[in-house]
C-alpha atoms as a PDB file:
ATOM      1  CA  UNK A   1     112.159  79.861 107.845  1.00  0.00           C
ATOM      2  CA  UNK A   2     110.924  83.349 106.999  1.00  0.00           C
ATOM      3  CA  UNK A   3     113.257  84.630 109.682  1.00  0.00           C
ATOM      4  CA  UNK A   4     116.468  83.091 108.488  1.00  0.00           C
ATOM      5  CA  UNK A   5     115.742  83.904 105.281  1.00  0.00           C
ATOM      6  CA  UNK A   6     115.525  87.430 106.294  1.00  0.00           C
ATOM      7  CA  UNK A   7     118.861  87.216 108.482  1.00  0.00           C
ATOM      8  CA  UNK A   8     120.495  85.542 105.386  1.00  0.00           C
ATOM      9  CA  UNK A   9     119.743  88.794 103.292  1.00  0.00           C
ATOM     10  CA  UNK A  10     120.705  91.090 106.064  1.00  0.00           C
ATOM     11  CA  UNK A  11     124.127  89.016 106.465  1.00  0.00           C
ATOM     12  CA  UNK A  12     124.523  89.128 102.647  1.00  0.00           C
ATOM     13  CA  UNK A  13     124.040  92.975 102.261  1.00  0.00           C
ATOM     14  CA  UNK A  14     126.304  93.864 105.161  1.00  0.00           C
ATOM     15  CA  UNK A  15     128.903  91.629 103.536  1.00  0.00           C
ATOM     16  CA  UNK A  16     128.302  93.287 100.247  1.00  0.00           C
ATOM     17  CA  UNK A  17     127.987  96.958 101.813  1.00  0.00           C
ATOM     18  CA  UNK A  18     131.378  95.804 103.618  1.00  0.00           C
ATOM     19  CA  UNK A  19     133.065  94.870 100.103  1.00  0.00           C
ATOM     20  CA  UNK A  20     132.194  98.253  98.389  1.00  0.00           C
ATOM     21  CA  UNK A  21     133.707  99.991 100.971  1.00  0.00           C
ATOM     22  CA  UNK A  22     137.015  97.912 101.479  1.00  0.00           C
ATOM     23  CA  UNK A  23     137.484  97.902  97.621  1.00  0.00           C
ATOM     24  CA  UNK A  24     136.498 101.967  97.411  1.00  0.00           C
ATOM     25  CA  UNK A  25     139.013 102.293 100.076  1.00  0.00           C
ATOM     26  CA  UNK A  26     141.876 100.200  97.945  1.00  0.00           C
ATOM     27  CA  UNK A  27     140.796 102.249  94.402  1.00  0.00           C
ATOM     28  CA  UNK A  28     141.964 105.548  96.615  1.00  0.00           C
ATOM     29  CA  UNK A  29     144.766 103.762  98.054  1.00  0.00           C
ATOM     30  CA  UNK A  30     146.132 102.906  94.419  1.00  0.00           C
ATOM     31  CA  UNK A  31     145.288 106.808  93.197  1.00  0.00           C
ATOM     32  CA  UNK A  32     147.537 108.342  95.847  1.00  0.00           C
ATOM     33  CA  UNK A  33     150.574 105.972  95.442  1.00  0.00           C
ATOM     34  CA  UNK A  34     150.347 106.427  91.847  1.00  0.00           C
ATOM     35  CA  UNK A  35     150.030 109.982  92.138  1.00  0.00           C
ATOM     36  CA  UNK A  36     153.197 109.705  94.586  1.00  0.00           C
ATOM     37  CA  UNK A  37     155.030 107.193  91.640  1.00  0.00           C
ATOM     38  CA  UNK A  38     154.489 109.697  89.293  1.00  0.00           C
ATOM     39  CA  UNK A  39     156.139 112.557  91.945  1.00  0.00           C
ATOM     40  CA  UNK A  40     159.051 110.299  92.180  1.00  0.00           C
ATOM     41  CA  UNK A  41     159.721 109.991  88.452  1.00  0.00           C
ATOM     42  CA  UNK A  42     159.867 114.050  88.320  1.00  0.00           C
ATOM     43  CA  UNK A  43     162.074 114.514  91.192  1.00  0.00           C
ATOM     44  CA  UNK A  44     164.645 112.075  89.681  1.00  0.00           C
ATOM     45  CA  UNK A  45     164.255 113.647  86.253  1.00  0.00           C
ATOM     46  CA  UNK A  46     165.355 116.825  87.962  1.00  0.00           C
ATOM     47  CA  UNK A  47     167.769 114.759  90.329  1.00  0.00           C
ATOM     48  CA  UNK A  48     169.774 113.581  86.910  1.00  0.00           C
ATOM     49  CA  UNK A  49     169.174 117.020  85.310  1.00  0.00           C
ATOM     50  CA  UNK A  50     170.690 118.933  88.255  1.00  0.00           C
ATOM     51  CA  UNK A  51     174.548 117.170  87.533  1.00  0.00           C
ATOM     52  CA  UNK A  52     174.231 118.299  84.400  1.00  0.00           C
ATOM     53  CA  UNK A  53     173.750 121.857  85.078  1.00  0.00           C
ATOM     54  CA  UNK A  54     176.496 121.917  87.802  1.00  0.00           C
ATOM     55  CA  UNK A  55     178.868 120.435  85.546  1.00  0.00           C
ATOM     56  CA  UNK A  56     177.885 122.916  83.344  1.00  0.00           C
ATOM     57  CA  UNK A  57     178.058 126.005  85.916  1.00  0.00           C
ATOM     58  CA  UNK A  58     181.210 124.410  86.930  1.00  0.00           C
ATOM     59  CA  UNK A  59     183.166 125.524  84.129  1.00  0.00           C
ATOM     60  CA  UNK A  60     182.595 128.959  83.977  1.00  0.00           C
ATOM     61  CA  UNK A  61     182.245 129.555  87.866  1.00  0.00           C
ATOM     62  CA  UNK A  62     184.893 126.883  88.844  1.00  0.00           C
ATOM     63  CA  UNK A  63     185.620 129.033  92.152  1.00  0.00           C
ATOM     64  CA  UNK A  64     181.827 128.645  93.264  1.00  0.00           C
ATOM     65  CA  UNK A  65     182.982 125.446  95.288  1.00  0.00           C
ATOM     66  CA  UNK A  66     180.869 126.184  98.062  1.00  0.00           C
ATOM     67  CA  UNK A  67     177.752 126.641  96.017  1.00  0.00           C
ATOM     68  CA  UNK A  68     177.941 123.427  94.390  1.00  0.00           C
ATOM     69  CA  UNK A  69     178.932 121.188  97.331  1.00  0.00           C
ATOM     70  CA  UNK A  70     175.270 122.369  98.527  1.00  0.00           C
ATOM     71  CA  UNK A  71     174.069 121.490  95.613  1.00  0.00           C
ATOM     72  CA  UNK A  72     175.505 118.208  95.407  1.00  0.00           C
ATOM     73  CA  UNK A  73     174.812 117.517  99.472  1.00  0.00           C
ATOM     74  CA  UNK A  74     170.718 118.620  98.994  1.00  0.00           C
ATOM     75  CA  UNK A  75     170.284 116.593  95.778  1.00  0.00           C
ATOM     76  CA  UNK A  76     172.539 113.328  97.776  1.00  0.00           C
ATOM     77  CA  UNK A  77     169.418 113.934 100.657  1.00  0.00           C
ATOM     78  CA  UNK A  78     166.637 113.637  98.256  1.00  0.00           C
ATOM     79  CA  UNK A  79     168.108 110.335  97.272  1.00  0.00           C
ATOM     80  CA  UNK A  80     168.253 109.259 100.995  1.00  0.00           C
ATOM     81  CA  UNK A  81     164.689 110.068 102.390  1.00  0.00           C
ATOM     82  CA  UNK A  82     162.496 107.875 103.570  1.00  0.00           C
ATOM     83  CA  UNK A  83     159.552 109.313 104.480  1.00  0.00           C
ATOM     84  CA  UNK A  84     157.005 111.966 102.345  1.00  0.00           C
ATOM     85  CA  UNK A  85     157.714 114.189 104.386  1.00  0.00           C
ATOM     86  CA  UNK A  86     161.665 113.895 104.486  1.00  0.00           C
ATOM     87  CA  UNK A  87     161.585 113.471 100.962  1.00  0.00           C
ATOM     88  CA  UNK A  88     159.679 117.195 100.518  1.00  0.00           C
ATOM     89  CA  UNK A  89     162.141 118.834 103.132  1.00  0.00           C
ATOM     90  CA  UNK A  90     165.213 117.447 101.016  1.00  0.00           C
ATOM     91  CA  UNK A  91     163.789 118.384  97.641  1.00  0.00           C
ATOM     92  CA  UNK A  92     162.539 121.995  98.872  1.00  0.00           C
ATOM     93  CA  UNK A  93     166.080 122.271 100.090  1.00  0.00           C
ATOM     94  CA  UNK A  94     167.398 121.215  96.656  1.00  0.00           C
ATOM     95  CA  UNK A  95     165.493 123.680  94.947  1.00  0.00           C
ATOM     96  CA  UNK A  96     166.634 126.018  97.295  1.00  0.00           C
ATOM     97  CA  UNK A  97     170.782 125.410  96.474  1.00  0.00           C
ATOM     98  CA  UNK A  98     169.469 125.885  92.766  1.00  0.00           C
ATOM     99  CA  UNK A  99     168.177 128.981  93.346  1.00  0.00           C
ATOM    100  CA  UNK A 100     171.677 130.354  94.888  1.00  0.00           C
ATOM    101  CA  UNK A 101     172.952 128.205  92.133  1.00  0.00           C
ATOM    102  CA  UNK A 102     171.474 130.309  89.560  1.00  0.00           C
ATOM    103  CA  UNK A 103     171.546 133.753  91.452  1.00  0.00           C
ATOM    104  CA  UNK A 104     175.673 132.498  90.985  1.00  0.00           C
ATOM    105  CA  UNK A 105     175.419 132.118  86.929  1.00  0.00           C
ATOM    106  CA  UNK A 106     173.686 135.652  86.747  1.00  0.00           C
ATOM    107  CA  UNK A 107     177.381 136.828  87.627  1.00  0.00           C
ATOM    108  CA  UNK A 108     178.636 134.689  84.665  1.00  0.00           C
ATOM    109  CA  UNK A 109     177.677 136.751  81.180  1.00  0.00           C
ATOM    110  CA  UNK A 110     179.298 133.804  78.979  1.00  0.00           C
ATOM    111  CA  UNK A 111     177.342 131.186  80.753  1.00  0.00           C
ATOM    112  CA  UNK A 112     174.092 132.763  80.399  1.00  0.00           C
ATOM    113  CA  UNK A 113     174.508 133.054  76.824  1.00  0.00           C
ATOM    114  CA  UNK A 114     175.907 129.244  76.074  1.00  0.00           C
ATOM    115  CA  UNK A 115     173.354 127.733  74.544  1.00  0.00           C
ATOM    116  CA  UNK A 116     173.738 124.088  76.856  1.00  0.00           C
ATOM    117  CA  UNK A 117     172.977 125.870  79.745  1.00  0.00           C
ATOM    118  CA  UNK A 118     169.619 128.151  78.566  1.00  0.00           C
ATOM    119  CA  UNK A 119     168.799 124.193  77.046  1.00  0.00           C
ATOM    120  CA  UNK A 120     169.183 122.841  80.750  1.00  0.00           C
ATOM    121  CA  UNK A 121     167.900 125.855  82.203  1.00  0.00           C
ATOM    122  CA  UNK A 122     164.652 125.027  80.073  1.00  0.00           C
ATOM    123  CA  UNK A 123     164.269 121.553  80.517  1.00  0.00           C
ATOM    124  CA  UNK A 124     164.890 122.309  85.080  1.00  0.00           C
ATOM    125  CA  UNK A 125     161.908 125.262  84.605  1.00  0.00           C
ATOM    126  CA  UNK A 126     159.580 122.667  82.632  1.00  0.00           C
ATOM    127  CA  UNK A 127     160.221 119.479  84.947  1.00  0.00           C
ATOM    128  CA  UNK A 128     159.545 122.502  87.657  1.00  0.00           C
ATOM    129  CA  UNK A 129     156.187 122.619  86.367  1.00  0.00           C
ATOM    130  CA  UNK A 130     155.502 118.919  85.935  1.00  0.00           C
ATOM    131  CA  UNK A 131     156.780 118.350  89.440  1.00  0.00           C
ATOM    132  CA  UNK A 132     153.981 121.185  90.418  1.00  0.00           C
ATOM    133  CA  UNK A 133     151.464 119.414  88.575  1.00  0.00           C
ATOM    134  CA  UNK A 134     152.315 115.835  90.235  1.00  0.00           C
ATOM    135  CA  UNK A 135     152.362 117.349  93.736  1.00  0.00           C
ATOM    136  CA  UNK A 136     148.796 118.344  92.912  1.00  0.00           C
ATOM    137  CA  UNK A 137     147.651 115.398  91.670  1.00  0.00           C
ATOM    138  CA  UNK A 138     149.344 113.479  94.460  1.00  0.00           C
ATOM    139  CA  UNK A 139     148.154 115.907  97.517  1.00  0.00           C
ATOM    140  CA  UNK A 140     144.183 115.372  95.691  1.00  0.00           C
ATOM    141  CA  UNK A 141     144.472 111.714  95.579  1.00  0.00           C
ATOM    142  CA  UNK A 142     145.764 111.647  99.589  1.00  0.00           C
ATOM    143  CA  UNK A 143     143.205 114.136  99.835  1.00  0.00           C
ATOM    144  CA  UNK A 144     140.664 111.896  98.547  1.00  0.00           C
ATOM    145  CA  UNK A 145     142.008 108.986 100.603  1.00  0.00           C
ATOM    146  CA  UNK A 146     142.150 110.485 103.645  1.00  0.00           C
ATOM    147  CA  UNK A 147     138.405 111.255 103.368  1.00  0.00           C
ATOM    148  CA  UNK A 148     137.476 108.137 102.426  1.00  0.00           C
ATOM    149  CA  UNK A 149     139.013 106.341 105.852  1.00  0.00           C
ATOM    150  CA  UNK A 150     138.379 108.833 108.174  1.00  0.00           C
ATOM    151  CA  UNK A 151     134.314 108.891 107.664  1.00  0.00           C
ATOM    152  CA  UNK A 152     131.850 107.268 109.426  1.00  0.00           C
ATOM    153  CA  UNK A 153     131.078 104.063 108.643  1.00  0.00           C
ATOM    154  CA  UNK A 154     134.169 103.941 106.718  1.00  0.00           C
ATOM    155  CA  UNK A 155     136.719 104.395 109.470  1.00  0.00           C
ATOM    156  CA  UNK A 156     135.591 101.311 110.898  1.00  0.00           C
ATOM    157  CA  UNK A 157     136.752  99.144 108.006  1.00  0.00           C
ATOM    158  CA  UNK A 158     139.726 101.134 107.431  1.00  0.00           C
ATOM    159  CA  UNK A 159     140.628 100.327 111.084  1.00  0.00           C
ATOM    160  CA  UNK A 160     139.694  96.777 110.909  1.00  0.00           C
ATOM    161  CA  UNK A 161     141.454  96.596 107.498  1.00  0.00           C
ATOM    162  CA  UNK A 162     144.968  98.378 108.777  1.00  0.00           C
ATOM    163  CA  UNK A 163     144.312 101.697 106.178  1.00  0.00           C
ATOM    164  CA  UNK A 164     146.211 104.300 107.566  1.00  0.00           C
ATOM    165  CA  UNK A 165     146.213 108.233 106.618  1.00  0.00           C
ATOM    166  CA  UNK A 166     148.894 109.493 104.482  1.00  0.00           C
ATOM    167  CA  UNK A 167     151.257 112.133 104.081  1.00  0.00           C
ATOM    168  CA  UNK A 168     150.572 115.327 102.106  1.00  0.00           C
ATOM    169  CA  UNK A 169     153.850 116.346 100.026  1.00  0.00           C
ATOM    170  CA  UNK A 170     154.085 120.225 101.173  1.00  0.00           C
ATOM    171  CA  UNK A 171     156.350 122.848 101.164  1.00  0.00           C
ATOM    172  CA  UNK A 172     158.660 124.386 103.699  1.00  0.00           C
ATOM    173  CA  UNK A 173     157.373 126.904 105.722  1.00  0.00           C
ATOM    174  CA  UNK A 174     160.272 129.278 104.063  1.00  0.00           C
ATOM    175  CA  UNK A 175     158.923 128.642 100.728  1.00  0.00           C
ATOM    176  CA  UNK A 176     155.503 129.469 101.972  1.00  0.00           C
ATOM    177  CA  UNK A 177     156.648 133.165 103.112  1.00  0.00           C
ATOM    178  CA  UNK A 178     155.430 135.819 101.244  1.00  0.00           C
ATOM    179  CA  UNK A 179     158.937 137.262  99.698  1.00  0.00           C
ATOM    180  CA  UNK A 180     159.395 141.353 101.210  1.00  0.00           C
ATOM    181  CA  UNK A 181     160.028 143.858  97.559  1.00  0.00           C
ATOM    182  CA  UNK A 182     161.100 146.924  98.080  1.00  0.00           C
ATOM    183  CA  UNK A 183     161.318 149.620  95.126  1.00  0.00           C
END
């Protein structure tokens, strides 16, 4: 009697200890996909934003064609990726064809003084910012994630459970580079 009592207790607190872990493991889970939702809501923020601006750009600079089909063509990509990782490749190369986009409006005196454009100008820089912020949040959260189904005994229920490691949201190797100044 003793003896089942004993392997009753032992059954229970696996079963408990088993529990903790699977719902620690879906609290984490939850984090980094909200940390990714709130990624997403930036990027289209900026997505919507970005027309704007070229529309803007466009009629001052209308013989900048080429500039602003690569605009257009990077943000159509972000709209189109699947993955994490495709989506960071199309929105590094979106912010990319708005920096040319912008190098292109320095040559524009009467654009960089209309007040709709500094406005948008403002609003891309600060959604810049909270996309930085998000990315952080979201690449902690995976961080966090990632830990919590790769460690022993945890990667046991994780694999039992079908958790599977996710995706940091990084940056180009070309944005990485350290840019060359010369005075």
């Amino acid at each position: 009697m003793v003896a089942l009592l004993i392997f009753v207790a032992i059954v229970a607190l696996a079963a408990f200890f088993f529990i903790g872990i699977y719902n620690r493991m879906i609290r984490m889970r939850n984090l980094a996909e909200e940390g990714w939702s709130g990624i997403d809501v930036q990027l289209k923020r900026r997505s919507n934003l970005v027309g704007n601006v070229v529309e803007t750009v466009k009629g001052y600079a209308s013989h900048e064609k080429d500039v602003f089909e690569k605009v257009t063509e990077a943000r159509a990509r972000t709209t189109s990726a699947g993955t994490v990782q495709e989506r960071a490749t199309a929105e590094n190369a979106l912010t990319g064809a708005l920096k040319t986009l912008f190098a292109v409006a320095e040559n524009y005196p009467e654009l960089k003084a209309n007040t709709n454009f500094l406005q948008l100008q403002q609003t891309l820089s600060d959604l810049e910012s909270e996309i930085q912020m998000a990315r952080r949040y979201y690449n902690g959260s995976v961080r966090d994630y990632n830990n919590t189904i790769q460690i022993f005994p945890n990667s046991i229920i994780a694999g039992m459970a079908g958790f599977t490691k996710k995706e940091y949201f990084e940056a180009e190797e070309e944005a990485r580079a350290v840019p060359e100044v010369r005075f």
